[in-house]
N, C-alpha and C. Protein backbone atom coordinates (compact mmCIF):
# COMPACT_ATOMS: atom_id res chain seq x y z
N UNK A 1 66.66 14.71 -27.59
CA UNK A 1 65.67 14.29 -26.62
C UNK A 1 64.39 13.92 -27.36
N UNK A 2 64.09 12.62 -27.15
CA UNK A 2 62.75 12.67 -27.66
C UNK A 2 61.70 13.24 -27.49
N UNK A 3 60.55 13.02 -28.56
CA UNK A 3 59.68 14.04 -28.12
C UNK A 3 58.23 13.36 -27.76
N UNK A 4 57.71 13.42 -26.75
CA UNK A 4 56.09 12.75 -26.01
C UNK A 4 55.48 13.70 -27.31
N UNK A 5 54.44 11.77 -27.85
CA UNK A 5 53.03 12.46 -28.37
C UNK A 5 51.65 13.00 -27.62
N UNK A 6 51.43 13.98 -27.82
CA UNK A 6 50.28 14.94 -27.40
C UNK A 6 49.13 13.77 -27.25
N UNK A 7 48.10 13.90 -26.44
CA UNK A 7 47.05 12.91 -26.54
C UNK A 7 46.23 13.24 -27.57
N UNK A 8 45.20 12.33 -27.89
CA UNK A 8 44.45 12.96 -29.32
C UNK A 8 42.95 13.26 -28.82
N UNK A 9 42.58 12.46 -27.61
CA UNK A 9 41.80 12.58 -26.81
C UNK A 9 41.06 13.97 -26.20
N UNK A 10 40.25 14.69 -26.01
CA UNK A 10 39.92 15.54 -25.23
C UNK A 10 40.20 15.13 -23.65
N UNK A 11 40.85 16.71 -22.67
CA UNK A 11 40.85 16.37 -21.33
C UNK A 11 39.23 16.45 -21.04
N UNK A 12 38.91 15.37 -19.91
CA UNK A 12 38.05 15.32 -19.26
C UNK A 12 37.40 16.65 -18.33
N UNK A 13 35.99 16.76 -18.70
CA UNK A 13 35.88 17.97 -17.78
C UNK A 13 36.40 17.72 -16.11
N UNK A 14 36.35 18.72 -15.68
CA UNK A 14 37.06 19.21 -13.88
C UNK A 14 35.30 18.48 -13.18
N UNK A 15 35.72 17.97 -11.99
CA UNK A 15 34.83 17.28 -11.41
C UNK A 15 34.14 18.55 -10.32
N UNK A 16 32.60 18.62 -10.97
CA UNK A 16 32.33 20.18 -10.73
C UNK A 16 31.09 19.77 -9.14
N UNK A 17 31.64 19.73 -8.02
CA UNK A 17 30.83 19.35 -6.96
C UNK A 17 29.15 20.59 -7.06
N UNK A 18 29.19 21.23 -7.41
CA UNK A 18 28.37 22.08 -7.58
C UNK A 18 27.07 21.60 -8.96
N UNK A 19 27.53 20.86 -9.79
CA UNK A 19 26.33 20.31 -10.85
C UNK A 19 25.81 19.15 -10.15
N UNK A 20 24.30 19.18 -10.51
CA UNK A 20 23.49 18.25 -9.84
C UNK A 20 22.89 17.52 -11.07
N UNK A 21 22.86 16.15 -11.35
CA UNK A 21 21.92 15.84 -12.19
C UNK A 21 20.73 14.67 -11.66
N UNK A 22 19.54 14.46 -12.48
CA UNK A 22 18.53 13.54 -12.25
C UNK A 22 18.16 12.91 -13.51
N UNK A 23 18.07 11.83 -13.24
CA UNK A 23 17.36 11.06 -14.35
C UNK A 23 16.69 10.05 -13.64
N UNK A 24 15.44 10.79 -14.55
CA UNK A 24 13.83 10.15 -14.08
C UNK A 24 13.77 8.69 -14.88
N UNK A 25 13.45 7.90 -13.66
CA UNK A 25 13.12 6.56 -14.08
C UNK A 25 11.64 6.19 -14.51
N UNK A 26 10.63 6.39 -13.09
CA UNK A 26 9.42 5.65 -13.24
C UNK A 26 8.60 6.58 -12.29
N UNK A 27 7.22 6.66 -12.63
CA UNK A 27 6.25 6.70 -11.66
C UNK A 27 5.36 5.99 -11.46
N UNK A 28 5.91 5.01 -10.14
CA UNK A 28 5.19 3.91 -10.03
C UNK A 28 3.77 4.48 -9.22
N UNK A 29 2.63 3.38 -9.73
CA UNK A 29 1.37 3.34 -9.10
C UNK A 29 0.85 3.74 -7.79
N UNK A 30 2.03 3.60 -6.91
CA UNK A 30 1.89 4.32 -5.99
C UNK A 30 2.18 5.82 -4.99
N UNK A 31 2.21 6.20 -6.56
CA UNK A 31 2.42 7.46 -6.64
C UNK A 31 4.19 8.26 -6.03
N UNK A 32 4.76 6.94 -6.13
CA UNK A 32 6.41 7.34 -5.92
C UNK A 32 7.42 7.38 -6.91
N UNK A 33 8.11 8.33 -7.56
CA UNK A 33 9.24 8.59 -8.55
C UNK A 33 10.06 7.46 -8.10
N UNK A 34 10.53 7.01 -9.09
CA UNK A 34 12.17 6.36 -8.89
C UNK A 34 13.27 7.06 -9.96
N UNK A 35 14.10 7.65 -9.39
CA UNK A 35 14.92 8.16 -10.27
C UNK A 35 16.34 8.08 -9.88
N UNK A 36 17.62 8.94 -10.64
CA UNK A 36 18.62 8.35 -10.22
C UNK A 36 19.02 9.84 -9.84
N UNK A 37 20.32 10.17 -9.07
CA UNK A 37 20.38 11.45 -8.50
C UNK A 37 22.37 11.45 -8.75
N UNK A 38 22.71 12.34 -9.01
CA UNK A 38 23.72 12.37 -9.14
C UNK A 38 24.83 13.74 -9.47
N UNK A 39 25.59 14.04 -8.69
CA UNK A 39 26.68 15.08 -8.22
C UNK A 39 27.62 14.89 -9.27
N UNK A 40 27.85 16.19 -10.01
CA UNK A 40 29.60 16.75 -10.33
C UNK A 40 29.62 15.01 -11.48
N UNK A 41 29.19 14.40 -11.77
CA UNK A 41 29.52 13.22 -12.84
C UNK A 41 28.27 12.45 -13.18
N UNK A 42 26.82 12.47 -14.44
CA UNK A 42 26.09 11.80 -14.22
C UNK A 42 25.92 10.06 -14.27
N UNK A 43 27.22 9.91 -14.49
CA UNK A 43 27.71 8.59 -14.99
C UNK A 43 28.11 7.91 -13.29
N UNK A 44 28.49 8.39 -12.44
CA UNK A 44 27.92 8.02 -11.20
C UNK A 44 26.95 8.58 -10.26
N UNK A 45 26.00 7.47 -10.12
CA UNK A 45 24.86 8.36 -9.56
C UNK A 45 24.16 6.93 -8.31
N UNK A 46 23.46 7.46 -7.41
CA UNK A 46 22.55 6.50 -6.39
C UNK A 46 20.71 6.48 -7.44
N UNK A 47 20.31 5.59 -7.15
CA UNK A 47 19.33 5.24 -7.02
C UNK A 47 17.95 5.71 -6.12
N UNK A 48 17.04 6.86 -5.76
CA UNK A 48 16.31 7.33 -5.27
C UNK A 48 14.66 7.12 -5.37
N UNK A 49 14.13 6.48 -3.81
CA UNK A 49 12.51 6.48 -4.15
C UNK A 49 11.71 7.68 -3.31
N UNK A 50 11.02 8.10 -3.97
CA UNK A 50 9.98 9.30 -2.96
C UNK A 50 9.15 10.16 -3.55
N UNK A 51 8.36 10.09 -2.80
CA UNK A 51 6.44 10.92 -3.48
C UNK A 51 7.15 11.72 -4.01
N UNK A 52 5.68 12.19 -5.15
CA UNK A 52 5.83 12.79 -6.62
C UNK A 52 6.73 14.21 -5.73
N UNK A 53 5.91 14.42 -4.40
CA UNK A 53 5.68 16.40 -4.05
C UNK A 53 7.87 16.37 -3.63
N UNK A 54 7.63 15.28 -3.24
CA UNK A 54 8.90 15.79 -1.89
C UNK A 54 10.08 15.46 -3.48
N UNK A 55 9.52 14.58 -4.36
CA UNK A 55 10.84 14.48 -5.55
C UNK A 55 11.04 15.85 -6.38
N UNK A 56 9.69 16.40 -6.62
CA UNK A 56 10.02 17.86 -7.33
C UNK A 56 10.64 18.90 -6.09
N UNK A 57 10.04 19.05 -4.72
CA UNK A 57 11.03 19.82 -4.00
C UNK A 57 12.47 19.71 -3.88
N UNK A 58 12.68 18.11 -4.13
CA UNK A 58 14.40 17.66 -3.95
C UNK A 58 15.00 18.24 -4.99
N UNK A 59 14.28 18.38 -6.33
CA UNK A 59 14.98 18.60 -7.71
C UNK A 59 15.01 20.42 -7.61
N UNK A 60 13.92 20.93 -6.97
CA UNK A 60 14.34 22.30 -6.73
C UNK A 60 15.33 22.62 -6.04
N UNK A 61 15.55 22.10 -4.72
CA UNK A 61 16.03 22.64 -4.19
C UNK A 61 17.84 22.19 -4.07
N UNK A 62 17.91 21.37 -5.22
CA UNK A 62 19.60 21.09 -5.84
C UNK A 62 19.39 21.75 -6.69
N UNK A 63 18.87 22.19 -7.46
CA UNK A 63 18.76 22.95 -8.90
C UNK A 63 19.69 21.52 -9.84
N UNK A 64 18.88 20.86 -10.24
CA UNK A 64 19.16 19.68 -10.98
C UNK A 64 19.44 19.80 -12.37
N UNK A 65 19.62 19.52 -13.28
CA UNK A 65 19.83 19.26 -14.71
C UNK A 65 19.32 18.04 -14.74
N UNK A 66 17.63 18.01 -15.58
CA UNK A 66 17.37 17.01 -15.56
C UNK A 66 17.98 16.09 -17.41
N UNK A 67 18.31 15.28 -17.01
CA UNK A 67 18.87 14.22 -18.03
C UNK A 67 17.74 14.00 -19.20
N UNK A 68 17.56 13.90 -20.29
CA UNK A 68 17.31 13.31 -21.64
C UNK A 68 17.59 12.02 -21.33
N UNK A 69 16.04 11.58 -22.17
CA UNK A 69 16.44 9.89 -22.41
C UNK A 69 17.53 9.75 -23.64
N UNK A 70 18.12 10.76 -24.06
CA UNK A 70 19.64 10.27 -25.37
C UNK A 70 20.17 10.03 -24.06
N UNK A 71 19.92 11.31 -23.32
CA UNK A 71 21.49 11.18 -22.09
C UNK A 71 21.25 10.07 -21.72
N UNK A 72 20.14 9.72 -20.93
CA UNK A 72 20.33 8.07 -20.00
C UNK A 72 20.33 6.96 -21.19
N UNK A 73 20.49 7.01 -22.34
CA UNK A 73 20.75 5.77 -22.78
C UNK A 73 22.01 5.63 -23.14
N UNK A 74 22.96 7.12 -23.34
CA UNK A 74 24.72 6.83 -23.58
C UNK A 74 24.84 6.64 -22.27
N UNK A 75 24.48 6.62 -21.43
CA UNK A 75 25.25 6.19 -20.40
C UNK A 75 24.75 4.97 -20.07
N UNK A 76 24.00 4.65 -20.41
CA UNK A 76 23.61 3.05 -20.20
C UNK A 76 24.63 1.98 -21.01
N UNK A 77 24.88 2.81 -22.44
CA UNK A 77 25.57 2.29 -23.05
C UNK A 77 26.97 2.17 -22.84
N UNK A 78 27.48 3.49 -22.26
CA UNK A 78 28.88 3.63 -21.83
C UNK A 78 29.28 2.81 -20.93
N UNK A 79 28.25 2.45 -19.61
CA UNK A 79 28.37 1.25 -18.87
C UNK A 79 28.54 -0.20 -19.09
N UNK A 80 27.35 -0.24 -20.61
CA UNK A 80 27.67 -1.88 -20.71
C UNK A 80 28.51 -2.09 -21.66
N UNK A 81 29.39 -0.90 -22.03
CA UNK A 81 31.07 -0.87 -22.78
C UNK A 81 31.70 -1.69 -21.64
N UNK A 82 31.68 -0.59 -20.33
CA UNK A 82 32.94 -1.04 -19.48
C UNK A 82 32.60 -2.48 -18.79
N UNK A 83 31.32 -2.58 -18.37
CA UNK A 83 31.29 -3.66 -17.94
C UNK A 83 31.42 -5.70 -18.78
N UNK A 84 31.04 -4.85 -20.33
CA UNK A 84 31.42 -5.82 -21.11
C UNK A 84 32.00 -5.66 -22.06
N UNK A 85 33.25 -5.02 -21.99
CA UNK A 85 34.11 -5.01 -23.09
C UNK A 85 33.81 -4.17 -24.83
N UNK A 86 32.46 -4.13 -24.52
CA UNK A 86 31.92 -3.15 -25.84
C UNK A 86 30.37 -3.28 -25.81
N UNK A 87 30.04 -1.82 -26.40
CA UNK A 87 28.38 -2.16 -26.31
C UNK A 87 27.91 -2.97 -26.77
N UNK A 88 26.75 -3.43 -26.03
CA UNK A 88 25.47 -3.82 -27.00
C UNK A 88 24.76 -5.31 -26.38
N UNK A 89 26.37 -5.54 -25.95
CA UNK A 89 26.56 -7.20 -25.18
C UNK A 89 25.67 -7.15 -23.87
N UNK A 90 24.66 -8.54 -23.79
CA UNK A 90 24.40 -9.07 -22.88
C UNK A 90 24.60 -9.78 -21.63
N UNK A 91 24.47 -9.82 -20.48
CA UNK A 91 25.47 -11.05 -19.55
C UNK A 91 24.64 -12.48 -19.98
């Protein structure tokens, strides 16, 4: 019987509904955060606008992991892998 090769890969972590992450974009002039908000994977996440007070209550009250700009730039990068075939590339 033959024998299946083992992957060489690490398994992917378990999709943990309970981790919250944020990555802070901007504080625009009018005194509103834009940041990105994102559940159990920070590599999918929504887009979020709202005053400075009510964005630090939101981040309390998920208990967030806020993101590193290393973090938001591998994932910037990891994106414009998939979306273009390998980093670095422009549309």
């Amino acid at each position: 019987m033959p024998s299946h090769p083992q992957p060489s890969a690490p398994v992917a972590r378990a999709f943990d509904v309970t981790q919250r992450y944020v990555r802070f974009r901007h504080q625009r002039g009018d005194g509103f955060v834009e940041f990105d908000f994102s559940i159990g994977d920070p590599a999918l996440s929504v887009e979020l606008v709202m005053p400075w007070q009510a964005y630090e209550r939101f981040c309390a009250a998920n208990s967030v992991v806020h993101l590193s700009d290393e973090e938001g730039e591998a994932l910037d990068a990891e994106q414009l892998k998939w979306r273009y075939g390998q980093p670095g590339l422009a549309e």
